[in-house]
Protein backbone atom coordinates (compact mmCIF):
# COMPACT_ATOMS: atom_id res chain seq x y z
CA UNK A 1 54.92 136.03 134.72
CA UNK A 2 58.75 135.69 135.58
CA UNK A 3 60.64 134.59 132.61
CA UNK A 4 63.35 133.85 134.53
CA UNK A 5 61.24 131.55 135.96
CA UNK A 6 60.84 129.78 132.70
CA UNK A 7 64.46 129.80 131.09
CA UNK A 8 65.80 128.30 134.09
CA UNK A 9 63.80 124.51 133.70
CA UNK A 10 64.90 124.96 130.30
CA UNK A 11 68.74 125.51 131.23
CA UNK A 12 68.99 122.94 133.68
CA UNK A 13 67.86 120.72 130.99
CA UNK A 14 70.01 121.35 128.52
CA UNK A 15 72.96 121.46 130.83
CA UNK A 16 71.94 117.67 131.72
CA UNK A 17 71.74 116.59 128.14
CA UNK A 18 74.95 118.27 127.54
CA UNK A 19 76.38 116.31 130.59
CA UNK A 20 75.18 113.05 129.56
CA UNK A 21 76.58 113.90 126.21
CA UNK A 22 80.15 114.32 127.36
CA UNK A 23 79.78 111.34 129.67
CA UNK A 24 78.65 108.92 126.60
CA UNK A 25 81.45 110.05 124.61
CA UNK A 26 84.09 109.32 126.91
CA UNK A 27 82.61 105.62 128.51
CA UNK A 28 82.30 104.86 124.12
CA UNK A 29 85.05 102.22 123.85
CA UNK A 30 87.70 103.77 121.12
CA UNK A 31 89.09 101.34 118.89
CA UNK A 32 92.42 101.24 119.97
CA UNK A 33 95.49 100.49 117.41
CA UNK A 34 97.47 97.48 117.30
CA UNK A 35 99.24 95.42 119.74
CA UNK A 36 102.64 94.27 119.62
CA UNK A 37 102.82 91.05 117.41
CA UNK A 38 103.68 90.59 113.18
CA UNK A 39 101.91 92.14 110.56
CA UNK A 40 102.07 91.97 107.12
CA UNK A 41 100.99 94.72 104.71
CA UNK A 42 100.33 96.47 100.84
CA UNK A 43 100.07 99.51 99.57
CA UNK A 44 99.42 101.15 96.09
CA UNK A 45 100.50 104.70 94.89
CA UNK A 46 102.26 106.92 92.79
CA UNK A 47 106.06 106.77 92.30
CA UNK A 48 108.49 109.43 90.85
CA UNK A 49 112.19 109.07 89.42
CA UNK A 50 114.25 111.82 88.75
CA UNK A 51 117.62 111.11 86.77
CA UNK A 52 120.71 113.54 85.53
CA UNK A 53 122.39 111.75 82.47
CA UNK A 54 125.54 113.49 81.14
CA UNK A 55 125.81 113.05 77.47
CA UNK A 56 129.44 113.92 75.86
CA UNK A 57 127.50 115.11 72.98
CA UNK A 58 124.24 116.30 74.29
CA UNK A 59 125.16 117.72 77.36
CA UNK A 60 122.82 117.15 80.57
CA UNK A 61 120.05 115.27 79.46
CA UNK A 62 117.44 114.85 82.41
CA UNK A 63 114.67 112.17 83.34
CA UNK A 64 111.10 113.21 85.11
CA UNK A 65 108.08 110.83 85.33
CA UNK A 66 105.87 108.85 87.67
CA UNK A 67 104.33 106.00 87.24
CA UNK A 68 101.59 103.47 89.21
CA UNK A 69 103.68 101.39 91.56
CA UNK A 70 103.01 99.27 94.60
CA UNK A 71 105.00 96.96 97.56
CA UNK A 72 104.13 94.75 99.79
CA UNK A 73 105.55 94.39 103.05
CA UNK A 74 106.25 92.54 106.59
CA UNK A 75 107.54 93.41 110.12
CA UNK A 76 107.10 93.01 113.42
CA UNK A 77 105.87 95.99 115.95
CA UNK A 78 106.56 96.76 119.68
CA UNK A 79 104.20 98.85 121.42
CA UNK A 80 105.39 100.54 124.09
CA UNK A 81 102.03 102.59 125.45
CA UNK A 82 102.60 105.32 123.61
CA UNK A 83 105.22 105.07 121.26
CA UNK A 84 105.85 102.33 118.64
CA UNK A 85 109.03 100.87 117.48
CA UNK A 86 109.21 98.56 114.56
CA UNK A 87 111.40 96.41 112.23
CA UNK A 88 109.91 95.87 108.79
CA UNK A 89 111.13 94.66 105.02
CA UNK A 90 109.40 94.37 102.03
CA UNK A 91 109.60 94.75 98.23
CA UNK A 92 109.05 97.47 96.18
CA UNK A 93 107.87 98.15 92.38
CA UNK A 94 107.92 101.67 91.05
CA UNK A 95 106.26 100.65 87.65
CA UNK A 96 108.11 101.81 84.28
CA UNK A 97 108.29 105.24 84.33
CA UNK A 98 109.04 106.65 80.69
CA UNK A 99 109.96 110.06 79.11
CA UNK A 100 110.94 111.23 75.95
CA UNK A 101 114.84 113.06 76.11
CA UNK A 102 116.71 114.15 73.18
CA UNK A 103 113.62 112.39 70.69
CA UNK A 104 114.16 109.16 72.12
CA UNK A 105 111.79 107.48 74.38
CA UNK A 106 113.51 106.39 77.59
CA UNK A 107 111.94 103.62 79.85
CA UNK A 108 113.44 102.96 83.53
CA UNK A 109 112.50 99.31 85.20
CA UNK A 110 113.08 99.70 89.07
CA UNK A 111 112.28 97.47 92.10
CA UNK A 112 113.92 96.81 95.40
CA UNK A 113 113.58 94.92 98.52
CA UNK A 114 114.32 97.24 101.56
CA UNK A 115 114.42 97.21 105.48
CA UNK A 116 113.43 99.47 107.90
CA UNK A 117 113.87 100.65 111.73
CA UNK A 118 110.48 102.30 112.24
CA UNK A 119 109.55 105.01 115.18
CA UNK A 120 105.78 106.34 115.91
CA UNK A 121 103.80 107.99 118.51
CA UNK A 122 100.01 106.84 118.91
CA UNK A 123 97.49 109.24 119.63
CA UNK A 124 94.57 107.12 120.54
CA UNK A 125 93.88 105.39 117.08
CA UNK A 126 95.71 107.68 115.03
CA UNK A 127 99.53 107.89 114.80
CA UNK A 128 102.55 109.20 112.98
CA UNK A 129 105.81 107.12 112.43
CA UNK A 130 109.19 108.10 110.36
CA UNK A 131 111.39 105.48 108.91
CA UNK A 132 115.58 105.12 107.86
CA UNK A 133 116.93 102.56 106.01
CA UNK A 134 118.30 100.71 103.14
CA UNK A 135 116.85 99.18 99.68
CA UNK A 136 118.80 96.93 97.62
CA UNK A 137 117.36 98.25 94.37
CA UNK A 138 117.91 96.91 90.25
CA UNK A 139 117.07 98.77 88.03
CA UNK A 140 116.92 98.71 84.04
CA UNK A 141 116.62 100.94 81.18
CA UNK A 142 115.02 101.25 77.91
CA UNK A 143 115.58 103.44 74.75
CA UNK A 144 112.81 103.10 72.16
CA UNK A 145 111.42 99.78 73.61
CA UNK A 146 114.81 98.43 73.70
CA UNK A 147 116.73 97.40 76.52
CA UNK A 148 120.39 98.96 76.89
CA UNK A 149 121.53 98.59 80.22
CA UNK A 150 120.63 97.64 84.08
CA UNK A 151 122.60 98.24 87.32
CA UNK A 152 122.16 97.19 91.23
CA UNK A 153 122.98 98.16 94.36
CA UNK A 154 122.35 99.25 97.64
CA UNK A 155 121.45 102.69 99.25
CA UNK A 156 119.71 104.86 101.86
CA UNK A 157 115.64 105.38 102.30
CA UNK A 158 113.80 106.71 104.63
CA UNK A 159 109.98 107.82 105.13
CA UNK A 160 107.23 109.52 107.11
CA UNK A 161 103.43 108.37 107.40
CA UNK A 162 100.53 108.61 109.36
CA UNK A 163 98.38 106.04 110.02
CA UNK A 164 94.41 104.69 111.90
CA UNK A 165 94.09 101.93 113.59
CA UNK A 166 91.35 99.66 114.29
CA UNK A 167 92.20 96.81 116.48
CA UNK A 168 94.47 94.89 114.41
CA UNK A 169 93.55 96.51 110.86
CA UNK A 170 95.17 99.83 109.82
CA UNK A 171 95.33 102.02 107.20
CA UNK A 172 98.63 103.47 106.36
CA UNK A 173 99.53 106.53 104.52
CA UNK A 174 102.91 107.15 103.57
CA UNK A 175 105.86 108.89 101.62
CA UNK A 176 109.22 107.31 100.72
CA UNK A 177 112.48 108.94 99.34
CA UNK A 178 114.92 106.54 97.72
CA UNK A 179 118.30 107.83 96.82
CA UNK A 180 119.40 105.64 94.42
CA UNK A 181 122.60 106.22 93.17
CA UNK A 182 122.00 108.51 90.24
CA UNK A 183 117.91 108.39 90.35
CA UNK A 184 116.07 110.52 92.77
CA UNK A 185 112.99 107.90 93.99
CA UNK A 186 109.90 108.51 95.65
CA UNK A 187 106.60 106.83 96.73
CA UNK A 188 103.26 108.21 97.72
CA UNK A 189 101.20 105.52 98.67
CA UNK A 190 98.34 104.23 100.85
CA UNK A 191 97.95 100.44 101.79
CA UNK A 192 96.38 98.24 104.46
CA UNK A 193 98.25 96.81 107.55
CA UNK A 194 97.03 93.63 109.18
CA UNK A 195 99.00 92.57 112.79
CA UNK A 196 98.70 89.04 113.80
């Protein structure tokens, strides 16, 4: 007998299957990410500061620790087909970061509320966005559980994140640098979008 004979049935089938296959996957609906509108959002994650303190008699004393901080935010999004622009503003806690310097234990208080112009490219449900803007931060600090000084003001951020959309839930992954005056600040955090 011809094998030939017999492989070819067996080809032709799997070729079908395989063609049905690729047609199912592309007629599957794909949860597509979220239309233009409001949306309101959290996220938790990890912060960092990162301080340079001159002392007259200790010289440069510095400040490195992270603690568990979250934000909540608001904005409103324009989608333009492929690529997203946004205006959002929220607040900010980056916990109490502490770290012992020159035998004393140093605690730093710091929140903000900040606004941001936002810019991202969708790529089906998934996109990528960066972020500039401001945060009008106060901060306050600690030396052995008491306080000895706070300050304000307001300075640049910016950001980068990805993101996965499904219909008008996402879930947003993102990191923020906050240069605050003397205190290098940054966020990792993930959080859940919701667009009205």
């Amino acid at each position: 007998m011809d094998h030939k004979g017999i492989m070819e049935p067996t080809r032709r089938i799997t070729l079908t299957a395989a063609a049905l296959l690729v047609a199912a996957l592309f007629a599957a609906p794909v949860p597509a990410h979220a239309d233009s509108g409001f949306y309101v959002g959290g996220s938790i994650g990890r912060s960092v500061l990162d301080a340079s303190v001159s002392d007259p008699d200790a010289g440069s004393l510095s400040f490195d620790d992270g603690d568990s901080a979250w934000k909540g935010f608001a904005g409103f999004n324009i989608d333009a087909f492929v690529i997203d622009l946004a205006v959002e503003g929220g607040y900010v806690d980056f916990g109490q970061p502490s770290d012992r310097i020159a035998g004393n234990d140093v605690e730093l208080d710091l929140t903000g509320w900040d606004v941001f112009g936002l810019a991202g490219v969708e790529l089906g449900p998934v996109g990528v966005f960066g972020k500039a803007g401001f945060i009008d931060w106060s901060a306050d600090a600690s030396l052995n559980g008491t306080r000895v000084g706070s300050d304000s003001g307001t300075d640049p951020a910016y950001g980068i994140g990805m993101r996965f959309s499904l219909f008008s839930a996402e879930i947003r992954g993102e990191y923020e640098y906050f240069d605050v005056e003397d205190v290098d600040a940054s966020l990792l955090s993930v959080g859940v979008v919701w667009t009205f």
